[in-house]
Protein backbone atom coordinates (compact mmCIF):
# COMPACT_ATOMS: atom_id res chain seq x y z
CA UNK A 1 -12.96 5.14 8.01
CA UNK A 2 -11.03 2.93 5.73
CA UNK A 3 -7.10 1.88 7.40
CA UNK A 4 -4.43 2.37 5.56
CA UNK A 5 -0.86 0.04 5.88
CA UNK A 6 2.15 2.43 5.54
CA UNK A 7 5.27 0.30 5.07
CA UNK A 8 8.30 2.37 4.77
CA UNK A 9 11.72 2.39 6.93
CA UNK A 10 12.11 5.85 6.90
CA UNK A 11 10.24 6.72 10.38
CA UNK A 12 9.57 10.60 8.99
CA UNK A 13 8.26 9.30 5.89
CA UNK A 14 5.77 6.60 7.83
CA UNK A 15 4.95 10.10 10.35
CA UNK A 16 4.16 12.59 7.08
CA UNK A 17 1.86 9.84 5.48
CA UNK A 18 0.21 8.98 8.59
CA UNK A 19 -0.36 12.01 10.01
CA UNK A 20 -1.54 12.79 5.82
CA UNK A 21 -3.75 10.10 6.17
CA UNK A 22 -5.70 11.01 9.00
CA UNK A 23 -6.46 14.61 7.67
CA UNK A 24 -7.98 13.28 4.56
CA UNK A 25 -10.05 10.69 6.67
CA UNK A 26 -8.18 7.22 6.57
CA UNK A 27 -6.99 5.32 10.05
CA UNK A 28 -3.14 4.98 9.18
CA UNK A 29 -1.39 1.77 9.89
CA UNK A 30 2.38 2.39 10.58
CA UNK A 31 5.30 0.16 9.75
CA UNK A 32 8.94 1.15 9.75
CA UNK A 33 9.98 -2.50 9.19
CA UNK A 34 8.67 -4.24 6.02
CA UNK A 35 9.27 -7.87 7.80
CA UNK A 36 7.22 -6.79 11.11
CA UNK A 37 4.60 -5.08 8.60
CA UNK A 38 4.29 -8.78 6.80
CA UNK A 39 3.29 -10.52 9.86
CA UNK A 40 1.06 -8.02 11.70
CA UNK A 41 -0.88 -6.90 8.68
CA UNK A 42 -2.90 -10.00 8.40
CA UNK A 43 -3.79 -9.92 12.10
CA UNK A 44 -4.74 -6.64 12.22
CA UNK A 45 -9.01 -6.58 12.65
CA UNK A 46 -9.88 -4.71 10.57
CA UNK A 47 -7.82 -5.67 7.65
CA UNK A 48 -6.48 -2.65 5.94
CA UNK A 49 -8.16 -1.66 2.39
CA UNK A 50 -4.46 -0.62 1.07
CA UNK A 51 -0.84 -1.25 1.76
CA UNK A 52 1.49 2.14 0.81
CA UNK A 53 5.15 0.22 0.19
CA UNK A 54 8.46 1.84 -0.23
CA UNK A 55 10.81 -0.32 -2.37
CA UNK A 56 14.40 1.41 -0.90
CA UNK A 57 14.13 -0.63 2.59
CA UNK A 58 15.85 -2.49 4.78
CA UNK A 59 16.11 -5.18 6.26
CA UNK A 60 14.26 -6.09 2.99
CA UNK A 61 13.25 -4.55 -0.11
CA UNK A 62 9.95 -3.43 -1.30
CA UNK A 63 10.15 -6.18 -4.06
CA UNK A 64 11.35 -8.51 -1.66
CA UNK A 65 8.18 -7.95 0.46
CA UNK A 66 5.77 -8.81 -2.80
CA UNK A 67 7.53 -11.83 -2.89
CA UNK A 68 6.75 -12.95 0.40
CA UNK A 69 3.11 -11.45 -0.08
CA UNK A 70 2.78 -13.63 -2.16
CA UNK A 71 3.00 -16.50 0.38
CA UNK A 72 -0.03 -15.07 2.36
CA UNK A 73 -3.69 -15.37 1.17
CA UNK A 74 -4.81 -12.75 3.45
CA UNK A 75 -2.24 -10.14 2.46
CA UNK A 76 -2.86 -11.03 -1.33
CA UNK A 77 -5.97 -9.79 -1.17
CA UNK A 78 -5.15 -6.29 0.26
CA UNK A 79 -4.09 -3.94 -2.88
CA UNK A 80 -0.48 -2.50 -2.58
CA UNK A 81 0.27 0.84 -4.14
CA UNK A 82 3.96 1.38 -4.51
CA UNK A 83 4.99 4.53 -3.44
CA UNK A 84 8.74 5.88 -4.11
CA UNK A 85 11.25 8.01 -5.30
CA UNK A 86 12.26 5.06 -7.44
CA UNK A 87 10.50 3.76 -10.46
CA UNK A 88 9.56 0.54 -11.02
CA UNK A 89 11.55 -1.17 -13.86
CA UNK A 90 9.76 -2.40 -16.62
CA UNK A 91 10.77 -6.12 -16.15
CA UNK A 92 9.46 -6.21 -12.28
CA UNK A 93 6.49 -4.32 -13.35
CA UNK A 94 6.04 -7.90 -15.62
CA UNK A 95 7.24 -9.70 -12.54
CA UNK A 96 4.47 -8.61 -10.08
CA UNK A 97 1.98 -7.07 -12.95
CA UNK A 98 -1.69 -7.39 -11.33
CA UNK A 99 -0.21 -7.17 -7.87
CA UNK A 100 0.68 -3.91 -7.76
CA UNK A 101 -2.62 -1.94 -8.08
CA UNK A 102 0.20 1.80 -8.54
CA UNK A 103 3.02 2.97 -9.01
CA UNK A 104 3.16 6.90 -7.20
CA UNK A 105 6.59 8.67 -7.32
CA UNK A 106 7.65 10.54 -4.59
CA UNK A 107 7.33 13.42 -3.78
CA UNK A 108 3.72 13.56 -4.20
CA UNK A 109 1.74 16.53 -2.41
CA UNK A 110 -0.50 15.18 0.26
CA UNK A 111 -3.37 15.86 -1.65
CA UNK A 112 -2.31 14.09 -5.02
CA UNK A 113 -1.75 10.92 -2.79
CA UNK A 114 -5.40 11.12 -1.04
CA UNK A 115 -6.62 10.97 -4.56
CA UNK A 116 -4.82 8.27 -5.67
CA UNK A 117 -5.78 6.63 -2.67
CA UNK A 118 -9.52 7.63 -3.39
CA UNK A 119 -9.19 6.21 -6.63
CA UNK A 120 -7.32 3.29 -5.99
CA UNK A 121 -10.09 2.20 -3.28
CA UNK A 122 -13.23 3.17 -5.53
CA UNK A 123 -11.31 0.97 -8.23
CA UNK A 124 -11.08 -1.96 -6.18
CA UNK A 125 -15.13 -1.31 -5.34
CA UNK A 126 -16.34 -0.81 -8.60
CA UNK A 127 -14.36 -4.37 -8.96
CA UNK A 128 -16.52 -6.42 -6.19
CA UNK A 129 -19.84 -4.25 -6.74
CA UNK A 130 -21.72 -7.27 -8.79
CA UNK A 131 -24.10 -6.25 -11.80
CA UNK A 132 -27.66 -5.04 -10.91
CA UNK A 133 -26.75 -4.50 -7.16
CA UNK A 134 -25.99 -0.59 -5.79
């Protein structure tokens, strides 16, 4: 069962999407505050496969939470699919290209989002699955 990092202040929001996430078979990681989310992520054992991430927060924007990302090798390495009612201008999509492995708009049904996720994660193996091994 692949986790799952939901950052998002909304606590309904982080409820829907976890309780989501366990129906379709992931082990939901919850965060209502992005700060609190950028320091336990990279202790958490196991390491989540995917970090959800609202932008519209507080006490720190989505954006704002790349950029400290950015600081951490261990949460670099964890894919981050933005999901948000908001879309992504084109200039911070330059900004933070390769790090952002999505951008999902909200609202998404529950199932849409699975997908994504589904995808997203086969993605990221298909990317670290070497020629001539299965």
């Amino acid at each position: 069962m692949e986790k799952i990092a939901v950052v998002d202040d909304d606590p309904s929001i982080v409820e829907v999407f976890s309780q989501m996430l366990s129906v379709f078979g992931f082990q939901p990681s919850p965060y209502t505050n992005p700060e609190e989310a950028l320091g336990c992520i990279p202790k958490e054992d196991p390491l989540p496969a995917l970090i959800l991430l609202d932008l519209m927060m507080v006490p720190i924007t989505g954006l704002q939470f790349l950029e400290e990302r950015r600081k951490n090798e261990i949460l670099k390495a964890i894919p981050v699919c933005i999901v948000s009612a908001w879309d992504l201008p084109e200039e911070d999509r330059k900004r933070f290209g390769p790090e952002i492995a999505r951008v999902i708009r909200k609202p998404i049904h529950p199932k849409d989002l699975a997908e994504q996720i589904r995808a997203e994660l086969a993605h990221r193996k298909e990317q670290h699955t070497e020629p001539g091994t299965n």
